[in-house]
C-alpha atoms as a PDB file:
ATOM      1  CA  UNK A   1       4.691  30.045   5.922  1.00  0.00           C
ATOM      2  CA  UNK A   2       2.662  32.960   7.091  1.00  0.00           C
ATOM      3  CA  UNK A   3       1.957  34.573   3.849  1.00  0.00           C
ATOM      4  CA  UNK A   4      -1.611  36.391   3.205  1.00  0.00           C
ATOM      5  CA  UNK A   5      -2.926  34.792   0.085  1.00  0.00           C
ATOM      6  CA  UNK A   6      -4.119  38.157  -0.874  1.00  0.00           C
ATOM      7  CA  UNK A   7      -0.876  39.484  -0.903  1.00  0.00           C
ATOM      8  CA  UNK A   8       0.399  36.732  -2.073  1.00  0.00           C
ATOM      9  CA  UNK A   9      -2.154  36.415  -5.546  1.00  0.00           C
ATOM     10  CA  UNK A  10      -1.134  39.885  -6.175  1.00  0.00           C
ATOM     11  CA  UNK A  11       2.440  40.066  -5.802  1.00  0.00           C
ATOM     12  CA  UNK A  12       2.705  37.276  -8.278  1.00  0.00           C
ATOM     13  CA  UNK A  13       0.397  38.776 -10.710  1.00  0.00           C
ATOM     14  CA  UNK A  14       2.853  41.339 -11.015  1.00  0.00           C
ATOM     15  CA  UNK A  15       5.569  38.984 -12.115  1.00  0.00           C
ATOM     16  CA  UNK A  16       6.396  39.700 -15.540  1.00  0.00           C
ATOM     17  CA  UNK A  17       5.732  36.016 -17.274  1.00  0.00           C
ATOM     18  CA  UNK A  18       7.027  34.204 -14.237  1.00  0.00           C
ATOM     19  CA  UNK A  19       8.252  30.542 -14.542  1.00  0.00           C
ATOM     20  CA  UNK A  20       7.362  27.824 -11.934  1.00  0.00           C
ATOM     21  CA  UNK A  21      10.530  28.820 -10.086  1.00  0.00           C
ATOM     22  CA  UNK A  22       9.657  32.212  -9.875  1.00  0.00           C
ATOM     23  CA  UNK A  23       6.665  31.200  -8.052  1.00  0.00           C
ATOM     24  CA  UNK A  24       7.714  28.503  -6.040  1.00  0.00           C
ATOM     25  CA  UNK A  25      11.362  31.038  -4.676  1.00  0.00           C
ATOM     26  CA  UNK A  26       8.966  33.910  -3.716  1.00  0.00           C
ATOM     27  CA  UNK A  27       7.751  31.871  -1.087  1.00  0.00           C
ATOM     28  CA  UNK A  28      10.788  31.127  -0.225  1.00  0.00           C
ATOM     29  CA  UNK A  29      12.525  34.294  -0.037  1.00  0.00           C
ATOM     30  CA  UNK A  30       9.891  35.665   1.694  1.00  0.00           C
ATOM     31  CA  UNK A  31      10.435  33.137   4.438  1.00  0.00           C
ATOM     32  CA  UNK A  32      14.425  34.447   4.487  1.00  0.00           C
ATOM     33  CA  UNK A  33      13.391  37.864   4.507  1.00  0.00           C
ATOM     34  CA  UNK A  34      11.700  37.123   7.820  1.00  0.00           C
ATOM     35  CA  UNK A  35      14.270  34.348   9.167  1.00  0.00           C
ATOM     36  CA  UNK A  36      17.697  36.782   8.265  1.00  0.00           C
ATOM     37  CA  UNK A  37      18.296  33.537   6.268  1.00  0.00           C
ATOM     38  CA  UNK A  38      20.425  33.153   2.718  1.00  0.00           C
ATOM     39  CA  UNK A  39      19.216  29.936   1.694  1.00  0.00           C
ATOM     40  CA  UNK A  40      16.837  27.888   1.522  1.00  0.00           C
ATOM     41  CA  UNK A  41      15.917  24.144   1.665  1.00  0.00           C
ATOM     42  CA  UNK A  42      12.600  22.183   1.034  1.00  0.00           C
ATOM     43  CA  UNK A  43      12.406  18.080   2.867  1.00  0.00           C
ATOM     44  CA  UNK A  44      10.533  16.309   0.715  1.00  0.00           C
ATOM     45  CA  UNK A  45      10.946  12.291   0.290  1.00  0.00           C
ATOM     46  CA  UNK A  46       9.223  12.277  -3.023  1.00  0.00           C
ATOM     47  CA  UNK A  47      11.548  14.545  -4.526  1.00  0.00           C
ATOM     48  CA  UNK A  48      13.529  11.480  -4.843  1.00  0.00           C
ATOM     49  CA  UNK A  49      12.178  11.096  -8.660  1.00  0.00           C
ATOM     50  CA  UNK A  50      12.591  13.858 -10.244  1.00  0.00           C
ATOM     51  CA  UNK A  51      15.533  15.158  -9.266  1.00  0.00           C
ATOM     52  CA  UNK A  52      16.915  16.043 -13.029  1.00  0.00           C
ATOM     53  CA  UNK A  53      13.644  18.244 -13.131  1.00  0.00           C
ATOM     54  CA  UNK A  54      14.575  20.051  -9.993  1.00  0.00           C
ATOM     55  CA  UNK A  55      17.855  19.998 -10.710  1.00  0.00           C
ATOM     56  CA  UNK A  56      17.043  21.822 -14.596  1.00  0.00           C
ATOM     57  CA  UNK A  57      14.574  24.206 -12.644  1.00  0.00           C
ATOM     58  CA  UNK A  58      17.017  24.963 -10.182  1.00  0.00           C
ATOM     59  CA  UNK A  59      20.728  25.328 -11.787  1.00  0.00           C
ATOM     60  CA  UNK A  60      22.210  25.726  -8.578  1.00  0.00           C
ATOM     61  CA  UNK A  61      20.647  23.514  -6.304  1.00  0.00           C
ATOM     62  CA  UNK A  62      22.248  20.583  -4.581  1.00  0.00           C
ATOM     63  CA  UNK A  63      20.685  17.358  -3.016  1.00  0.00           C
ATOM     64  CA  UNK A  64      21.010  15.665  -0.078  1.00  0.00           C
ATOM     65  CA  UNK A  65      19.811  12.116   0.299  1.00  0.00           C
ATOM     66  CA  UNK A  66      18.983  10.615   4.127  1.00  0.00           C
ATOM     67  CA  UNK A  67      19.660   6.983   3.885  1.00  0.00           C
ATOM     68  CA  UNK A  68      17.852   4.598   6.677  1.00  0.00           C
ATOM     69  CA  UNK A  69      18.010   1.074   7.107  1.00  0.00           C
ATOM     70  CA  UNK A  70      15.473  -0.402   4.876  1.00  0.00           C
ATOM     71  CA  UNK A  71      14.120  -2.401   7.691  1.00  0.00           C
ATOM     72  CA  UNK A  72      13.758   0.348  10.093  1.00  0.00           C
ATOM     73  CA  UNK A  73      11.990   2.255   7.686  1.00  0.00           C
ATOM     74  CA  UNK A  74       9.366  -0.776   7.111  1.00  0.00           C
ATOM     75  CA  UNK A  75       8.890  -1.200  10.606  1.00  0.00           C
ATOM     76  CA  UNK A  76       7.905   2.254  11.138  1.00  0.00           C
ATOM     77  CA  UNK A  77       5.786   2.869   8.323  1.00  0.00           C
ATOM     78  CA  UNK A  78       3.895  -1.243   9.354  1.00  0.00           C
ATOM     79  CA  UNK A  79       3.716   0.805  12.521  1.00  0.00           C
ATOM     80  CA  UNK A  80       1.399   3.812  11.184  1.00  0.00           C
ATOM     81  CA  UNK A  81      -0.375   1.712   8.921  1.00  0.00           C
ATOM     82  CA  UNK A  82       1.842   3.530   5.806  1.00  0.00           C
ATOM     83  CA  UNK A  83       0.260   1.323   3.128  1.00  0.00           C
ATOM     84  CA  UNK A  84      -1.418  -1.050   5.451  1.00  0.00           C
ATOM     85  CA  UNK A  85      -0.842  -3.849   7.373  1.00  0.00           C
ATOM     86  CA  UNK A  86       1.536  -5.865   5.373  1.00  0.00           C
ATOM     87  CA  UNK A  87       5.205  -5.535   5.382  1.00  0.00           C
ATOM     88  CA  UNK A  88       6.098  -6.584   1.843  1.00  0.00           C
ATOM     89  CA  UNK A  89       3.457  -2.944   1.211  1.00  0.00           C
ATOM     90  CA  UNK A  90       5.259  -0.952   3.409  1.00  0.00           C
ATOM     91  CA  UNK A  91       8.860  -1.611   2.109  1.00  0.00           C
ATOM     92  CA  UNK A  92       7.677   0.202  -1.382  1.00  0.00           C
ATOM     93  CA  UNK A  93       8.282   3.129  -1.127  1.00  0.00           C
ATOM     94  CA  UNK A  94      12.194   2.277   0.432  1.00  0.00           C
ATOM     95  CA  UNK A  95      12.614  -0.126  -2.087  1.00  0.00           C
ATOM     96  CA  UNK A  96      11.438   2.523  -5.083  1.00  0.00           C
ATOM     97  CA  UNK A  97      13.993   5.601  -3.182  1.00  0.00           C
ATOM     98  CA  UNK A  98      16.352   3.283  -3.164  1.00  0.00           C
ATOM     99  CA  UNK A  99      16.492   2.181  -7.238  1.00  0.00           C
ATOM    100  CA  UNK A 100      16.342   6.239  -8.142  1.00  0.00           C
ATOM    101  CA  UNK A 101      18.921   6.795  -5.687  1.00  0.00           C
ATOM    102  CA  UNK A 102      21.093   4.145  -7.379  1.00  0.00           C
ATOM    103  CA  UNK A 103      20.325   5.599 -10.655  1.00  0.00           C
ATOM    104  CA  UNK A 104      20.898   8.915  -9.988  1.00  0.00           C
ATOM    105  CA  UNK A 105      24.381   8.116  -8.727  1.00  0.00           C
ATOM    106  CA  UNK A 106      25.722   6.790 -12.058  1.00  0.00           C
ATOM    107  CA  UNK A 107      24.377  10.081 -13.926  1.00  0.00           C
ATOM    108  CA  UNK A 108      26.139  13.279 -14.359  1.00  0.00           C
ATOM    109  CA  UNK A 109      24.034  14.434 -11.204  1.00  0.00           C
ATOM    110  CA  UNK A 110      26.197  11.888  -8.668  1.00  0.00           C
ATOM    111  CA  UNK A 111      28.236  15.022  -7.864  1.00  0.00           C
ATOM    112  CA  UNK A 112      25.537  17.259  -6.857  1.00  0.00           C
ATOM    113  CA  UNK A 113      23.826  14.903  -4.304  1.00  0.00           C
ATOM    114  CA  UNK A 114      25.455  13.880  -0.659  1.00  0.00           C
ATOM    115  CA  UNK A 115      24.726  10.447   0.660  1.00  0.00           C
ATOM    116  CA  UNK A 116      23.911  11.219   4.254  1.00  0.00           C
ATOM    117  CA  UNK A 117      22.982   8.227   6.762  1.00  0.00           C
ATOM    118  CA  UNK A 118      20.275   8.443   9.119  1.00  0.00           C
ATOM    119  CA  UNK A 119      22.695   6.199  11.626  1.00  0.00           C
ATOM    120  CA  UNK A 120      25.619   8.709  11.389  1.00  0.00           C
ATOM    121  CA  UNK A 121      23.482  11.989  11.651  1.00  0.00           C
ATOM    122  CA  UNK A 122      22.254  10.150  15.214  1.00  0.00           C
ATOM    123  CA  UNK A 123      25.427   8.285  16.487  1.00  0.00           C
ATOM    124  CA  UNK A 124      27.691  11.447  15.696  1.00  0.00           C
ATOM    125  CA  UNK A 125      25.462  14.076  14.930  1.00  0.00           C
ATOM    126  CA  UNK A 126      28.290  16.984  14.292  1.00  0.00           C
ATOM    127  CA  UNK A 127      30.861  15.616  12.709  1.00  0.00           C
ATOM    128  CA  UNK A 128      27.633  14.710  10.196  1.00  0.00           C
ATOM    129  CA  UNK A 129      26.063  18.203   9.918  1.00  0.00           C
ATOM    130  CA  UNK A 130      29.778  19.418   9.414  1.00  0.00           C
ATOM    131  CA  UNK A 131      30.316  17.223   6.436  1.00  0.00           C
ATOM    132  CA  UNK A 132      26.847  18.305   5.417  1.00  0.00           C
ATOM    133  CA  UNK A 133      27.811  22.265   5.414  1.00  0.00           C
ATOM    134  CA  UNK A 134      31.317  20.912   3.881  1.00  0.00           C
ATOM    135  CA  UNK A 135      29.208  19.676   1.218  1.00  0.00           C
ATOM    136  CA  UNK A 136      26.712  22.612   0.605  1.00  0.00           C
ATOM    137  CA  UNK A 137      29.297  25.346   0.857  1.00  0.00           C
ATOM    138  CA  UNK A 138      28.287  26.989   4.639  1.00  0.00           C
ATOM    139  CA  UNK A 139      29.869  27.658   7.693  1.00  0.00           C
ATOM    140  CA  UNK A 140      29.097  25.148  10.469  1.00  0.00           C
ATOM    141  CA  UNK A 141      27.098  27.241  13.545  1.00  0.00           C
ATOM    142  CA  UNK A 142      26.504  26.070  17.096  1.00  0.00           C
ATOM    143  CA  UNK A 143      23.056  26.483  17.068  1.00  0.00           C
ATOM    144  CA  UNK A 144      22.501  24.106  14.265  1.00  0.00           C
ATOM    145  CA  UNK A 145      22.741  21.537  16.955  1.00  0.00           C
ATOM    146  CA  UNK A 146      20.612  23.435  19.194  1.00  0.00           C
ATOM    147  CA  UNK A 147      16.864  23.389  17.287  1.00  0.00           C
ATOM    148  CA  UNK A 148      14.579  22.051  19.687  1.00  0.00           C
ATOM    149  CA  UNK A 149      13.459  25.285  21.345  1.00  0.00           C
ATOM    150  CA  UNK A 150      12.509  26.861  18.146  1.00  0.00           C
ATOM    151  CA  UNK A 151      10.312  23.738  16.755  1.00  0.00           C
ATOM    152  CA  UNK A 152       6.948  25.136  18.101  1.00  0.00           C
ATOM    153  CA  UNK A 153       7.665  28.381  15.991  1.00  0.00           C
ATOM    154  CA  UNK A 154       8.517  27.528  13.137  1.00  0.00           C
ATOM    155  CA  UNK A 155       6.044  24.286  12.988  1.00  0.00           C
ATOM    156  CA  UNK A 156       2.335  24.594  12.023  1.00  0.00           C
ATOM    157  CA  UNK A 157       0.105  23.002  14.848  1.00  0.00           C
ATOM    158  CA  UNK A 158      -1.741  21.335  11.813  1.00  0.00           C
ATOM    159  CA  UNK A 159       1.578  19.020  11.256  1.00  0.00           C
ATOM    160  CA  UNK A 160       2.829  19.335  15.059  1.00  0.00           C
ATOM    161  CA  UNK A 161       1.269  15.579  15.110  1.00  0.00           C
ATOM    162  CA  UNK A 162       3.357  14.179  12.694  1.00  0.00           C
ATOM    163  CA  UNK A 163       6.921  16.086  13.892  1.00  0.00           C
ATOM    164  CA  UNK A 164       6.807  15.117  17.459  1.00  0.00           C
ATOM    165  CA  UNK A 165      10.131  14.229  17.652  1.00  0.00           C
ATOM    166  CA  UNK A 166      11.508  17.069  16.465  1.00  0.00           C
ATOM    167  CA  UNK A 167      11.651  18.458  20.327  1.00  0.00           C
ATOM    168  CA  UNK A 168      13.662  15.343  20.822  1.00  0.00           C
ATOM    169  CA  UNK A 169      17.301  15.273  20.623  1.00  0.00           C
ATOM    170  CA  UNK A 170      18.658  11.872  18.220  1.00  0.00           C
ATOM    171  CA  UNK A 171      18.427   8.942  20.133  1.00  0.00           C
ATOM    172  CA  UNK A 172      21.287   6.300  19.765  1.00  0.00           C
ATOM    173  CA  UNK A 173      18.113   3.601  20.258  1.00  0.00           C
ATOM    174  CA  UNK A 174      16.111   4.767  17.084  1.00  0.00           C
ATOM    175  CA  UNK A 175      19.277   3.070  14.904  1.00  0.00           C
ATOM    176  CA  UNK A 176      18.459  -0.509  13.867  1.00  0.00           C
ATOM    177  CA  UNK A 177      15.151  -1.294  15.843  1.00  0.00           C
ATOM    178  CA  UNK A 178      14.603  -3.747  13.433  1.00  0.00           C
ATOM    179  CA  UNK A 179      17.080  -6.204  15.438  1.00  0.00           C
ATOM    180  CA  UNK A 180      15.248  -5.664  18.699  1.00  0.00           C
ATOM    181  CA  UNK A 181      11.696  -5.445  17.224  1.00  0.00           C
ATOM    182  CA  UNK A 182      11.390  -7.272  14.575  1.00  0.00           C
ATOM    183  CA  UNK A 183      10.843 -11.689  14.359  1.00  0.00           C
ATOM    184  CA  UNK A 184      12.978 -12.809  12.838  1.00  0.00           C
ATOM    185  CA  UNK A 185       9.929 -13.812  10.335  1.00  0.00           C
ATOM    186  CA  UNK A 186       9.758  -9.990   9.477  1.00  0.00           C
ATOM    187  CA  UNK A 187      13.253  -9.723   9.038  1.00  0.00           C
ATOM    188  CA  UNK A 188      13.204 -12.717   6.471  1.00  0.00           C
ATOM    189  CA  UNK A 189      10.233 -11.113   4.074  1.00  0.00           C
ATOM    190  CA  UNK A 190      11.994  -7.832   4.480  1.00  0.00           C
ATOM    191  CA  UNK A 191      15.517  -9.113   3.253  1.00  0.00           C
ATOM    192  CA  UNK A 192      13.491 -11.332   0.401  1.00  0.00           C
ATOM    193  CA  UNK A 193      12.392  -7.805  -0.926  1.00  0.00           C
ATOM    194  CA  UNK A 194      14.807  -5.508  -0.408  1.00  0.00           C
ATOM    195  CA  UNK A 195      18.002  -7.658   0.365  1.00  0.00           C
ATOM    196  CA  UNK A 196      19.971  -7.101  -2.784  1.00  0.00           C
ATOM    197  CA  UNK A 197      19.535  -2.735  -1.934  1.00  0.00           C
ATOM    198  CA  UNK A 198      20.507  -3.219   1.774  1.00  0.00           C
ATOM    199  CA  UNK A 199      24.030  -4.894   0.478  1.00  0.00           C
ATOM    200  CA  UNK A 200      24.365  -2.144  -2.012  1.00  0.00           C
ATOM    201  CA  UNK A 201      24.272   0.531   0.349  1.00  0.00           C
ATOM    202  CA  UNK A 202      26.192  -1.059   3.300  1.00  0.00           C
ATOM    203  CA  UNK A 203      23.744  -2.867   5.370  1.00  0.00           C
ATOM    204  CA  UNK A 204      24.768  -6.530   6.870  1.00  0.00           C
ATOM    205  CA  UNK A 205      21.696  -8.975   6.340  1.00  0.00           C
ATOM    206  CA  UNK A 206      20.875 -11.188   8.471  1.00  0.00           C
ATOM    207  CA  UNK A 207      19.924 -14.059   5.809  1.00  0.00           C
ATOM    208  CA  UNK A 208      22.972 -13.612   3.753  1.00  0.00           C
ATOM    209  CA  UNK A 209      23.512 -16.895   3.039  1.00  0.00           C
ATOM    210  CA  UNK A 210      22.832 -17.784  -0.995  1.00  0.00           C
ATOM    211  CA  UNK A 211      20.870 -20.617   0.029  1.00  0.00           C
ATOM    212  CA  UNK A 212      18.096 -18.807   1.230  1.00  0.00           C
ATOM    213  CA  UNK A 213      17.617 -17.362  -2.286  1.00  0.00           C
ATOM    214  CA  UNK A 214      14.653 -19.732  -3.398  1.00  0.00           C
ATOM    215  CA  UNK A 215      12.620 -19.068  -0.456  1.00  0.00           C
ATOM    216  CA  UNK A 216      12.794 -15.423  -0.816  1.00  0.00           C
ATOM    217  CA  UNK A 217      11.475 -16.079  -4.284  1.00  0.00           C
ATOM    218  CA  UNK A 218       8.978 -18.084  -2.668  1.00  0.00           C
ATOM    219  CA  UNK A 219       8.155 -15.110  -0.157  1.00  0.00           C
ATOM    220  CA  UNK A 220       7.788 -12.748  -2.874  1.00  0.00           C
ATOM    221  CA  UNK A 221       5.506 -14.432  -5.263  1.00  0.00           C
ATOM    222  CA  UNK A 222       3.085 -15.339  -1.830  1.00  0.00           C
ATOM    223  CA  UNK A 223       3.426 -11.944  -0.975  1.00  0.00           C
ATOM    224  CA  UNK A 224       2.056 -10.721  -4.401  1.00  0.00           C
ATOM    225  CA  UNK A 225      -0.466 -13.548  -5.695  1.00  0.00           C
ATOM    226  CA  UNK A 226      -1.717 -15.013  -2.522  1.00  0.00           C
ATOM    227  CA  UNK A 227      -2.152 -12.503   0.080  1.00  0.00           C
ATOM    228  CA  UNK A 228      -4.541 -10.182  -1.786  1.00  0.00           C
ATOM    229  CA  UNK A 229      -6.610 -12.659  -1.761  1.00  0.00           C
ATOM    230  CA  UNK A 230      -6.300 -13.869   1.411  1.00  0.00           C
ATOM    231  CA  UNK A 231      -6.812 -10.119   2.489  1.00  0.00           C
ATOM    232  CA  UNK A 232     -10.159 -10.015   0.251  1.00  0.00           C
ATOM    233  CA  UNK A 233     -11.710 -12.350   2.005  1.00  0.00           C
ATOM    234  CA  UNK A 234     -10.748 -10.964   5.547  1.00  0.00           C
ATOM    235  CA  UNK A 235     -12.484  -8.233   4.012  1.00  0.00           C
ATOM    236  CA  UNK A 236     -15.393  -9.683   3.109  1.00  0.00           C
ATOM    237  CA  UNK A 237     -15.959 -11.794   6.698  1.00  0.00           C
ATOM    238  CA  UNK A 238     -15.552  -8.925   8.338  1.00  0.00           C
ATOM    239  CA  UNK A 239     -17.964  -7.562   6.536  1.00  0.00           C
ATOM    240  CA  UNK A 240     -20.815  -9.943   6.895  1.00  0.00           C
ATOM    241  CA  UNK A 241     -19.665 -10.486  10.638  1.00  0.00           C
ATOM    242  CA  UNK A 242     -20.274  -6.794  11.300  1.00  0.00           C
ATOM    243  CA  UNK A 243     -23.906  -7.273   9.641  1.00  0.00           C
ATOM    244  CA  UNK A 244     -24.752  -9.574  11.512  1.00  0.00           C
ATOM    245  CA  UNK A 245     -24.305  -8.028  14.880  1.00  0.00           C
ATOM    246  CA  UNK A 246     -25.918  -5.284  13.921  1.00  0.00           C
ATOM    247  CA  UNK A 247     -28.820  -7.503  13.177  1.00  0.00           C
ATOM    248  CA  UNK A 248     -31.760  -6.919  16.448  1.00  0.00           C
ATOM    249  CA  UNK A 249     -32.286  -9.346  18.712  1.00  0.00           C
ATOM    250  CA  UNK A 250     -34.789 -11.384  18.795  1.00  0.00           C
ATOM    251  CA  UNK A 251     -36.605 -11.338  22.206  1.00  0.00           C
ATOM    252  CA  UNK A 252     -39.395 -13.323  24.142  1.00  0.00           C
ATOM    253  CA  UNK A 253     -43.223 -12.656  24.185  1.00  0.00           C
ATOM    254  CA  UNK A 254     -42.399 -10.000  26.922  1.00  0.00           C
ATOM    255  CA  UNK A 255     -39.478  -8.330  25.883  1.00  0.00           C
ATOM    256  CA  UNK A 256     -36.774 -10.538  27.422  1.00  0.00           C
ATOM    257  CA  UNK A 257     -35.617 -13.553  26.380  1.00  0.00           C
ATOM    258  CA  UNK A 258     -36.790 -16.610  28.427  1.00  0.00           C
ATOM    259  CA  UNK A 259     -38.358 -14.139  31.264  1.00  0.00           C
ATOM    260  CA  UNK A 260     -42.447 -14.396  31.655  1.00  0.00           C
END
């Protein structure tokens, strides 16, 4: 954010027994001093749980909640090695947004948070970002369609790895990947964990049918007693493979084998 930690230590010191907001807004501010900005915003997925905190630290703040296909999500994080290289591990942390999310909407916070979906923001980005300033209160501007040639200035280089695509525009083809991309193998152990939260938020499965109910079971309980072992002892061959190469080589009286 471009703040001298000096200055920083010492301007807070002078707070007169700040609170956690206190600290956390001068940042902030700071930032909208700079920016000619009013308000600010902080993206942060695991903000997800404790959104009554926020909410009690912050009387005034609102919430906005980007909902992606469960299976899209999976594939991606599968794809970066999230939580390794099983799928049923990578659909956590989905799975986990998705029960707060469904709990927060039944509480006397439901009117403070806006469902926004990841497939609308792309397919008809305006209209979205409209109903998003509808929801927060501002004035829809232009130019908050127009970000890309800012992104290198307002970015860090130490995270410009892990925002590429914010140069990008949104791409019709990033919405539901999983139906080009995905066996339909992966599609079956994704719906087995996460099928009943993809019908609760408007996504069509693809193994809808009751029937298949038993073998998700089945899926779920291999998934949790039998691949960790499996996975241990991929672990351990592996291991004792890669000792063994770098055993030496045995060679012949003159230093290569079967050569006089």
């Amino acid at each position: 954010m471009n703040l001298d930690a000096c200055t920083f230590r010492r301007n807070i010191a002078e707070l007169n027994k700040p609170f956690l907001r206190d600290v956390v807004e001068f940042v902030y501010r700071k930032h909208l001093e700079r920016e000619n900005k009013l308000r600010w915003g902080d993206k942060t997925p695991g903000y997800i749980k404790i959104i009554p905190q926020l909410a009690n630290m912050f009387s005034d703040s609102q919430f906005i909640h980007l909902l992606r296909d469960g299976r899209d999500v999976t594939r991606s994080f599968q794809a970066l090695r999230w939580h390794g290289p099983w799928l049923h591990d990578n659909a956590r942390d989905w799975i986990e947004a998705m029960k707060y999310n469904t709990r927060w909407k039944c509480s006397p916070l439901a009117t403070r948070i806006f469902q926004l979906r990841y497939e609308d923001l792309v397919l008809d980005t305006e209209k979205t970002v409209r109903n998003v300033c509808s929801f927060l209160g501002e004035q829809f501007e232009p130019q908050m369609l127009s970000w890309q040639e800012i992104v290198g200035r307002l970015v860090p280089p130490r995270e410009a790895h892990i925002h590429g695509k914010l140069t990008h525009r949104p791409n019709p083809a990033d919405v539901h990947r999983w139906k080009r991309e995905m066996t339909a193998h992966k599609i079956f152990v994704c719906e087995a964990f996460m099928g009943r939260h993809l019908e609760r938020f408007g996504y069509e499965r693809r193994f809808k049918n009751i029937l298949w109910e038993p073998m998700f079971r089945l899926t779920r309980w291999y998934c949790h007693a039998v691949l960790p072992i499996v996975s241990l002892n991929a672990k351990v061959f592996r291991f004792f493979r890669n000792g063994l190469s770098r055993q030496p080589k045995h060679n012949g009286p003159f230093g290569v084998r079967g050569q006089p």
